[in-house]
N, C-alpha and C. Protein backbone atom coordinates (compact mmCIF):
# COMPACT_ATOMS: atom_id res chain seq x y z
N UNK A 1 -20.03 15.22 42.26
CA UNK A 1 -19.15 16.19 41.63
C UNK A 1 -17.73 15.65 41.54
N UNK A 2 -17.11 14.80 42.73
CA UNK A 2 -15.72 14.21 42.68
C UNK A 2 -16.00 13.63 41.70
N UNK A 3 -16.53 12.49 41.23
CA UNK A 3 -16.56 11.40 40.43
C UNK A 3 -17.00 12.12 38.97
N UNK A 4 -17.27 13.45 38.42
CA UNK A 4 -17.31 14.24 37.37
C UNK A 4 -15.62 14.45 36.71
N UNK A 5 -15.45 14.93 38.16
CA UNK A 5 -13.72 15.49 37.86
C UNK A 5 -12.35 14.22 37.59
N UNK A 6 -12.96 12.99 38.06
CA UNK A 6 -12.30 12.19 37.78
C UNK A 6 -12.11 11.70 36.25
N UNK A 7 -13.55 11.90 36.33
CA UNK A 7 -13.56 11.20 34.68
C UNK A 7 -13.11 12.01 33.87
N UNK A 8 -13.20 14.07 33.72
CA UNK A 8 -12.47 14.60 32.85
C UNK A 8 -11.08 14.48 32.90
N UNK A 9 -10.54 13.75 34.44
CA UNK A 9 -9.08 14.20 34.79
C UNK A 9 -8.55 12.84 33.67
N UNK A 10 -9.29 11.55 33.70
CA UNK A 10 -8.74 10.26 33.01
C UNK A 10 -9.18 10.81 31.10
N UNK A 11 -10.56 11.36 31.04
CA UNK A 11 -10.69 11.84 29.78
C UNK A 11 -9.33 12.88 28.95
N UNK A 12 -8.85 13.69 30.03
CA UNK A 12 -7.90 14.71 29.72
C UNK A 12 -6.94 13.79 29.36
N UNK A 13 -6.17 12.68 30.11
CA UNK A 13 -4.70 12.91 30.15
C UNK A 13 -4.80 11.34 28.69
N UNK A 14 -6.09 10.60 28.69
CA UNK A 14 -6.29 9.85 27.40
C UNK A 14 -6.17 11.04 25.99
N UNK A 15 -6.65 12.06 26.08
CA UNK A 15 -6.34 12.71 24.85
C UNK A 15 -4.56 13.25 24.98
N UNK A 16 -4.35 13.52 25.86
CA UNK A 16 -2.78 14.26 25.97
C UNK A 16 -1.93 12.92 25.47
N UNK A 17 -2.78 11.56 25.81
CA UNK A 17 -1.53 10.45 25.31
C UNK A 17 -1.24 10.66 23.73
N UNK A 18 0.22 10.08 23.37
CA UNK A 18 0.92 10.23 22.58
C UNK A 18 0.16 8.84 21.34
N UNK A 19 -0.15 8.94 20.21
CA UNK A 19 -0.22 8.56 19.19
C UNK A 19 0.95 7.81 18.74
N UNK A 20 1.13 6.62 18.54
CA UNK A 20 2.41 6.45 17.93
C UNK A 20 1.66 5.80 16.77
N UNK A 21 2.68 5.91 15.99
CA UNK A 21 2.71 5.98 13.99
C UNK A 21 3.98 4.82 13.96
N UNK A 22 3.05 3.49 13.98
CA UNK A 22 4.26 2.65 13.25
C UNK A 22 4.84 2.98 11.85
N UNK A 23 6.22 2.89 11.79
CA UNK A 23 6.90 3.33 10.50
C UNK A 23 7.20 1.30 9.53
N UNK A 24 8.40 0.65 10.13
CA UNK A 24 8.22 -0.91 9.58
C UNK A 24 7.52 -1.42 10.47
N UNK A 25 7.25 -2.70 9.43
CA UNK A 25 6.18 -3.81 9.99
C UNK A 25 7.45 -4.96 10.72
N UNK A 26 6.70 -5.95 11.40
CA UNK A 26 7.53 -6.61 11.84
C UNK A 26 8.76 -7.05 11.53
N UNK A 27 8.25 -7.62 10.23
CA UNK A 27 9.27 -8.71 9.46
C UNK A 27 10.65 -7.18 9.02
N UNK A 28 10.25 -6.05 8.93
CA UNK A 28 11.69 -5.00 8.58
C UNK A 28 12.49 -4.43 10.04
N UNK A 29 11.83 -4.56 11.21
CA UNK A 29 11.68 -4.78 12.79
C UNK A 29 12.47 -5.52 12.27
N UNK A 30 12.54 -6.82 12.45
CA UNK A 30 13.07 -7.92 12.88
C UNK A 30 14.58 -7.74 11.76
N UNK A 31 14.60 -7.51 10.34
CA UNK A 31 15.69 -7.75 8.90
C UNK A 31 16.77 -6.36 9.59
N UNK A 32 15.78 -5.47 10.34
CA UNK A 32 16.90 -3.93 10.32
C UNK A 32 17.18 -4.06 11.54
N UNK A 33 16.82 -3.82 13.04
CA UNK A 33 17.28 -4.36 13.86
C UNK A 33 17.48 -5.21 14.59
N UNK A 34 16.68 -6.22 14.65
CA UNK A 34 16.79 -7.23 15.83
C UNK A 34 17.60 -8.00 15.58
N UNK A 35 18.29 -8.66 13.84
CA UNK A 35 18.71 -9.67 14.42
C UNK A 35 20.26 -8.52 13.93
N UNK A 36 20.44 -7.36 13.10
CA UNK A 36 21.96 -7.09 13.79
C UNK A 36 22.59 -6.93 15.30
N UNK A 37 21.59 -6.31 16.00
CA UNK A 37 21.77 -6.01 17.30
C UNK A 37 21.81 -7.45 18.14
N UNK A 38 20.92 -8.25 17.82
CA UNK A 38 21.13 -9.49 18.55
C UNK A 38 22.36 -10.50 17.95
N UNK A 39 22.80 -10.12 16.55
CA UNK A 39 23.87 -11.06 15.89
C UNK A 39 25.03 -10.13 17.19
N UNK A 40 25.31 -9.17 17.03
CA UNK A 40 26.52 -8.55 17.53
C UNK A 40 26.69 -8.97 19.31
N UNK A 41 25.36 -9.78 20.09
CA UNK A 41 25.69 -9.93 21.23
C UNK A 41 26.19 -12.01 20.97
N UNK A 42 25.29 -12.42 20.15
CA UNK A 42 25.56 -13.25 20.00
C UNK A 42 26.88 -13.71 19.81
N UNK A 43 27.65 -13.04 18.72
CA UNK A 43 28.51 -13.32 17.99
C UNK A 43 30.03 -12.38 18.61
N UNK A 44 29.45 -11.86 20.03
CA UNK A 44 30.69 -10.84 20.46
C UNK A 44 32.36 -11.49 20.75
N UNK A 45 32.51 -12.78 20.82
CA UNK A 45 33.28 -13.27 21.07
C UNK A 45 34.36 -13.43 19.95
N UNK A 46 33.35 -13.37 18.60
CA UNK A 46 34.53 -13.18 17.71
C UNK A 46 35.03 -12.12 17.78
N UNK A 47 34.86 -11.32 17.79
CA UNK A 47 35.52 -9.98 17.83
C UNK A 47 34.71 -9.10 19.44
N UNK A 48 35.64 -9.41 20.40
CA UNK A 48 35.09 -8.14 21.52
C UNK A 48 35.95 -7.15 21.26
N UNK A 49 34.80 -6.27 21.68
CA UNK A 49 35.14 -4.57 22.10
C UNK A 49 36.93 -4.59 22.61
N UNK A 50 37.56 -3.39 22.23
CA UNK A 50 38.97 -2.89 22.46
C UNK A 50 39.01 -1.76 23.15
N UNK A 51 38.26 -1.02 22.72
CA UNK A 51 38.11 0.08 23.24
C UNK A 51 36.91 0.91 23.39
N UNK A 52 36.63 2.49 24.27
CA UNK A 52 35.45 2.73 24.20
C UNK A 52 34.50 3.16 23.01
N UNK A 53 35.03 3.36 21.86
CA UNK A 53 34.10 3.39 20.93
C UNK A 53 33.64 2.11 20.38
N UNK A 54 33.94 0.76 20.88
CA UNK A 54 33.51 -0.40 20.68
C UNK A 54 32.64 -0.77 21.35
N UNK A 55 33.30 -0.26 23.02
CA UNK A 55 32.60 -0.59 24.02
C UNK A 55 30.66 -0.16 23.51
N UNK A 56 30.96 1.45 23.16
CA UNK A 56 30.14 2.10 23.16
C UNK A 56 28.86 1.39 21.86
N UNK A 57 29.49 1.22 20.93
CA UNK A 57 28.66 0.44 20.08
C UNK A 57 27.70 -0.72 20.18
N UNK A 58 28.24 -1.47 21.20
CA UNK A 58 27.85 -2.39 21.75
C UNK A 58 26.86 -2.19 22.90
N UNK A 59 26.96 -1.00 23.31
CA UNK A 59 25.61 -0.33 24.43
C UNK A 59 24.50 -0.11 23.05
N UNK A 60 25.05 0.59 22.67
CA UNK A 60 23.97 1.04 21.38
C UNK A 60 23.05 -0.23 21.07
N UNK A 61 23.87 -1.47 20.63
CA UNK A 61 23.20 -2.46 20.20
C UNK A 61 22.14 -2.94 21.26
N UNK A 62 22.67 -3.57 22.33
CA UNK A 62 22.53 -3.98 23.37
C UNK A 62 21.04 -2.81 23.67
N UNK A 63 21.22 -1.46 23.70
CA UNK A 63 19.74 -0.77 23.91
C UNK A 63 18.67 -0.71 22.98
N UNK A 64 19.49 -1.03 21.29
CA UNK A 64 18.42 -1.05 20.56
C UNK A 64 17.50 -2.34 20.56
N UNK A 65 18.38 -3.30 20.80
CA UNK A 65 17.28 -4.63 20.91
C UNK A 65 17.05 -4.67 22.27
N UNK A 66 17.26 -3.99 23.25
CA UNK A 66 15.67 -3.70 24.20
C UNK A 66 14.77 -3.20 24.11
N UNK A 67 15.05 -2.19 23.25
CA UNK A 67 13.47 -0.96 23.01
C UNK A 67 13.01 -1.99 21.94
N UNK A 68 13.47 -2.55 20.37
CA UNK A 68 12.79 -3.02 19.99
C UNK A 68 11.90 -4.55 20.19
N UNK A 69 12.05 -5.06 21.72
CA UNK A 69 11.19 -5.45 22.21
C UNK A 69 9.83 -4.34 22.32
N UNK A 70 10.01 -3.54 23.12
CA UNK A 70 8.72 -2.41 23.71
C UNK A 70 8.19 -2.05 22.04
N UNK A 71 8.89 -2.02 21.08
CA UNK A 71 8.18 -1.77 19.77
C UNK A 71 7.34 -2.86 19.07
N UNK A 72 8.03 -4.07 19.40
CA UNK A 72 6.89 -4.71 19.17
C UNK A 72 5.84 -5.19 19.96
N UNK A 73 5.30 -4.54 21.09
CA UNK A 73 3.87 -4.76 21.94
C UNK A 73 3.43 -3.05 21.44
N UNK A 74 3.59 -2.27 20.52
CA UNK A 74 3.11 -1.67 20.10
C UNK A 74 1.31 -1.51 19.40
N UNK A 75 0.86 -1.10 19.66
CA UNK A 75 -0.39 -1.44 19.15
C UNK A 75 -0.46 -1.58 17.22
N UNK A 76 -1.24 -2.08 16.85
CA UNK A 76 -0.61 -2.31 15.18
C UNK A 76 0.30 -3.38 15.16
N UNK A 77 1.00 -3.79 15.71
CA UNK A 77 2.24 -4.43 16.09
C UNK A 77 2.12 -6.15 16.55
N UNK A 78 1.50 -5.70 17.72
CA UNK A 78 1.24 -6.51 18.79
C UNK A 78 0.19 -7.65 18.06
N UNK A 79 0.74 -9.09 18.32
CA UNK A 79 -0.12 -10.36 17.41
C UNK A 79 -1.47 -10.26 18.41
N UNK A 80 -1.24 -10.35 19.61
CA UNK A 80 -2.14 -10.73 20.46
C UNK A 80 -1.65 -9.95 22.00
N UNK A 81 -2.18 -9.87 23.36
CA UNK A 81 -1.82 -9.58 24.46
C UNK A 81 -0.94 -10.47 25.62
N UNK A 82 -1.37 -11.70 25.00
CA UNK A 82 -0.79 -13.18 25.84
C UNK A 82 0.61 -13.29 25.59
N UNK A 83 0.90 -14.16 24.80
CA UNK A 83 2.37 -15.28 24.54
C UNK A 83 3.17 -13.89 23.88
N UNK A 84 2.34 -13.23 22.58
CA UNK A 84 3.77 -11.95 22.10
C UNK A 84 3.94 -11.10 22.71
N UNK A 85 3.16 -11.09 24.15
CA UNK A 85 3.43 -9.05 24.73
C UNK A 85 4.51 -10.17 25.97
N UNK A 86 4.17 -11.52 26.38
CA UNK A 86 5.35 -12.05 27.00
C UNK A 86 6.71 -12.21 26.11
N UNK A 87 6.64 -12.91 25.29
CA UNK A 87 7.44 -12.93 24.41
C UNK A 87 8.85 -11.52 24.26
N UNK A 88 7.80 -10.36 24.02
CA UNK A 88 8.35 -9.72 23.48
C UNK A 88 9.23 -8.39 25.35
N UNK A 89 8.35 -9.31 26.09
CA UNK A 89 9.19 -8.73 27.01
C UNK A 89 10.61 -9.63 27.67
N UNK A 90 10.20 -10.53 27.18
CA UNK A 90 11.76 -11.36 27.69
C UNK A 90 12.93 -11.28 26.67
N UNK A 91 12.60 -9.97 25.17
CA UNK A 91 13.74 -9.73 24.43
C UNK A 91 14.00 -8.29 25.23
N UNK A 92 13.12 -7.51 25.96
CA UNK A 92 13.25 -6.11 26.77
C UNK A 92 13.78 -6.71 27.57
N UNK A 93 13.95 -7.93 28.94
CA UNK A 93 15.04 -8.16 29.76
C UNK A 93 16.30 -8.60 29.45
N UNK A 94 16.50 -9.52 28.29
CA UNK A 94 17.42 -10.05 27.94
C UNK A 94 18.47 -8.34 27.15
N UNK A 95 17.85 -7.96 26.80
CA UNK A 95 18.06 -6.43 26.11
C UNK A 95 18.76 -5.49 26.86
N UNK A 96 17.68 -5.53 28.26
CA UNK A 96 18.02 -4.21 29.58
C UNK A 96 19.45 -5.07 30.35
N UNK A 97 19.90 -6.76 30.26
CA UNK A 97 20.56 -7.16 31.04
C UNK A 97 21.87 -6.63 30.20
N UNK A 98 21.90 -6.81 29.14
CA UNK A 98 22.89 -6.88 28.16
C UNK A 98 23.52 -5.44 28.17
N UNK A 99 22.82 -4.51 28.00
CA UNK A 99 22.90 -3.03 27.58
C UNK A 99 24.15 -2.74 29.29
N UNK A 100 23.58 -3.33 30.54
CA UNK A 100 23.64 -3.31 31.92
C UNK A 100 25.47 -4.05 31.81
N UNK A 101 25.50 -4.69 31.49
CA UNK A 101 26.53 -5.68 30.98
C UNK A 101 27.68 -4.98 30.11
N UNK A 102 26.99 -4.43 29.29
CA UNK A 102 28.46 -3.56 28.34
C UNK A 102 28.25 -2.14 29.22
N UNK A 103 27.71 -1.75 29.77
CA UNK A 103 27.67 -0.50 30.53
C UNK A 103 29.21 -0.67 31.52
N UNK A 104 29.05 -1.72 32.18
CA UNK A 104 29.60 -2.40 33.05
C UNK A 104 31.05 -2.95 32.43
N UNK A 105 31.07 -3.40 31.14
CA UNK A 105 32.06 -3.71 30.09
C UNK A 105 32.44 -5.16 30.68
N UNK A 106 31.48 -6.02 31.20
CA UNK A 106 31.27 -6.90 31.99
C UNK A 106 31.47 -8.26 30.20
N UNK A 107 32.10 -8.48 30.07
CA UNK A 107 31.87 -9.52 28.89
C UNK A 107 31.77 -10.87 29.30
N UNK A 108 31.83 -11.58 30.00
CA UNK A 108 31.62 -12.58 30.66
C UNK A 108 29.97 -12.72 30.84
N UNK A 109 29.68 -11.35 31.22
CA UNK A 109 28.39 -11.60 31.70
C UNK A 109 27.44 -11.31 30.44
N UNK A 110 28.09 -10.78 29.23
CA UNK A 110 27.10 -11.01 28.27
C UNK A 110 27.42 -12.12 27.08
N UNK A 111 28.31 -12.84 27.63
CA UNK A 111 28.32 -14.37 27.07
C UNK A 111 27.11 -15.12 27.73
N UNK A 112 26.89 -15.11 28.89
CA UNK A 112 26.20 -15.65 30.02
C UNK A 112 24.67 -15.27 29.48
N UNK A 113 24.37 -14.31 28.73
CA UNK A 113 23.20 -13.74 28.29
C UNK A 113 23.01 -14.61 26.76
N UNK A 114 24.16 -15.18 26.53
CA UNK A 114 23.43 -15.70 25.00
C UNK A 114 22.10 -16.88 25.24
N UNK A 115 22.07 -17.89 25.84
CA UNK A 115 20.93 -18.36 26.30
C UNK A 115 19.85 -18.18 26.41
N UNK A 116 20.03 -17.02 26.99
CA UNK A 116 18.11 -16.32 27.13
C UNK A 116 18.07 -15.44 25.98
N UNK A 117 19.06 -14.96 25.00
CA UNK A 117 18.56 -14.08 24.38
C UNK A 117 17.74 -15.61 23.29
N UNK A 118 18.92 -16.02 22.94
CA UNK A 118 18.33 -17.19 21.84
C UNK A 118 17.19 -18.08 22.60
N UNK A 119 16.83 -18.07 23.50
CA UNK A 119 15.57 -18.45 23.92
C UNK A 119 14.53 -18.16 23.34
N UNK A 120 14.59 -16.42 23.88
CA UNK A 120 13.73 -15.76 23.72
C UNK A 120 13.38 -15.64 22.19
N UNK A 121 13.88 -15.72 21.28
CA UNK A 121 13.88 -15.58 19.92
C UNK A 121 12.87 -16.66 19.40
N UNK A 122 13.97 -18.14 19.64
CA UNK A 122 13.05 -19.01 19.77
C UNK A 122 11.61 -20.04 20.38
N UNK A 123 11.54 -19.32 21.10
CA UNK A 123 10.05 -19.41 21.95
C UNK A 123 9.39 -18.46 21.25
N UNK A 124 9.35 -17.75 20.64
CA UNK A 124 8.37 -16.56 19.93
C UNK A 124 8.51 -16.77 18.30
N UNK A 125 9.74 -17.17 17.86
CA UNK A 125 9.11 -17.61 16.74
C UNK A 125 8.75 -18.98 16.15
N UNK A 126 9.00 -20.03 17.38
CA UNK A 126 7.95 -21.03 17.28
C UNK A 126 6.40 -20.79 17.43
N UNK A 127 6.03 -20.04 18.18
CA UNK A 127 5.03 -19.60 18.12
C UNK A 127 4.33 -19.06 16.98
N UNK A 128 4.75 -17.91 16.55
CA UNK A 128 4.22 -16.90 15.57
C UNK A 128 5.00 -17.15 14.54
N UNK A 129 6.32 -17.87 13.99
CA UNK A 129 6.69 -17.51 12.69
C UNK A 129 6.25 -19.02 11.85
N UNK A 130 5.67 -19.03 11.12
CA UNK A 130 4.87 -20.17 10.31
C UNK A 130 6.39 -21.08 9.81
N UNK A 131 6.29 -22.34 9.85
CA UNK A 131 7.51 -23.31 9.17
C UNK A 131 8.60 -23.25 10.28
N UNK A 132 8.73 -22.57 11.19
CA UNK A 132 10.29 -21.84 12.03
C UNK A 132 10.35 -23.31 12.67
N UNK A 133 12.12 -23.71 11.92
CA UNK A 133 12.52 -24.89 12.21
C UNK A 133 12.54 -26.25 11.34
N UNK A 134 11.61 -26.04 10.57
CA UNK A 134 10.93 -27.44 9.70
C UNK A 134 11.80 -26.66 8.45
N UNK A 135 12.24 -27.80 7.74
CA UNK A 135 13.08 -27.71 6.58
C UNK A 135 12.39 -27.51 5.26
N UNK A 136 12.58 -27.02 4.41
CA UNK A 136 11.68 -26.90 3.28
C UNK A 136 11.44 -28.36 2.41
């Protein structure tokens, strides 16, 4: 009888899970946010934050290219379970450090983050993006 109730309790809370409905495919993922949000950590030195509505913009960025790591291990999404669900979690740390960093208004320390973010970029789209690197 325990082992009945288990299985409706795992049957139940599999139907209560949430459905997600991808809206873009990678490649509009990648054109709409990833690389503004990742240009603006990259590129913060030309122009840093002045004040808190800068500051604040820069959290924004900094959180959107962490979640859109977690969007792409999305199911639909996701190339494979191996190299892109790693992949795509070392743009969620590089993402969660950064976001942690302008929270902090720490800019030093998200200079210190350009490395792993452009790592991470490039380790995943050597992988998965066909030509990435080779000249036409």
């Amino acid at each position: 009888m325990r082992i009945i109730g288990v299985v409706l309790f795992v049957a139940a809370a599999m139907a209560q899970a949430p459905s997600f409905q991808p809206v873009g495919n990678i490649s509009e993922l990648m054109i709409s946010m990833i690389y503004p949000t990742s240009d603006a950590l990259f590129y913060i030195e030309r122009t840093p934050p002045k004040n808190e509505v800068e500051w604040n913009t820069l959290r924004n960025h900094a959180l959107t290219l962490a979640e859109s790591g977690n969007l792409l291990m999305m199911a639909g999404r996701a190339k494979d379970q191996g190299d892109w669900v790693k992949d795509s979690k070392m743009l969620v740390d590089v993402g969660r450090a950064a976001y942690k960093a302008a929270q902090a208004k720490d800019m030093p320390a998200i200079v210190a983050l350009n490395d792993q973010l452009y790592q991470s970029c490039v380790v995943c789209h050597t992988q998965y993006r066909p030509g990435f690197g080779k000249r036409p």
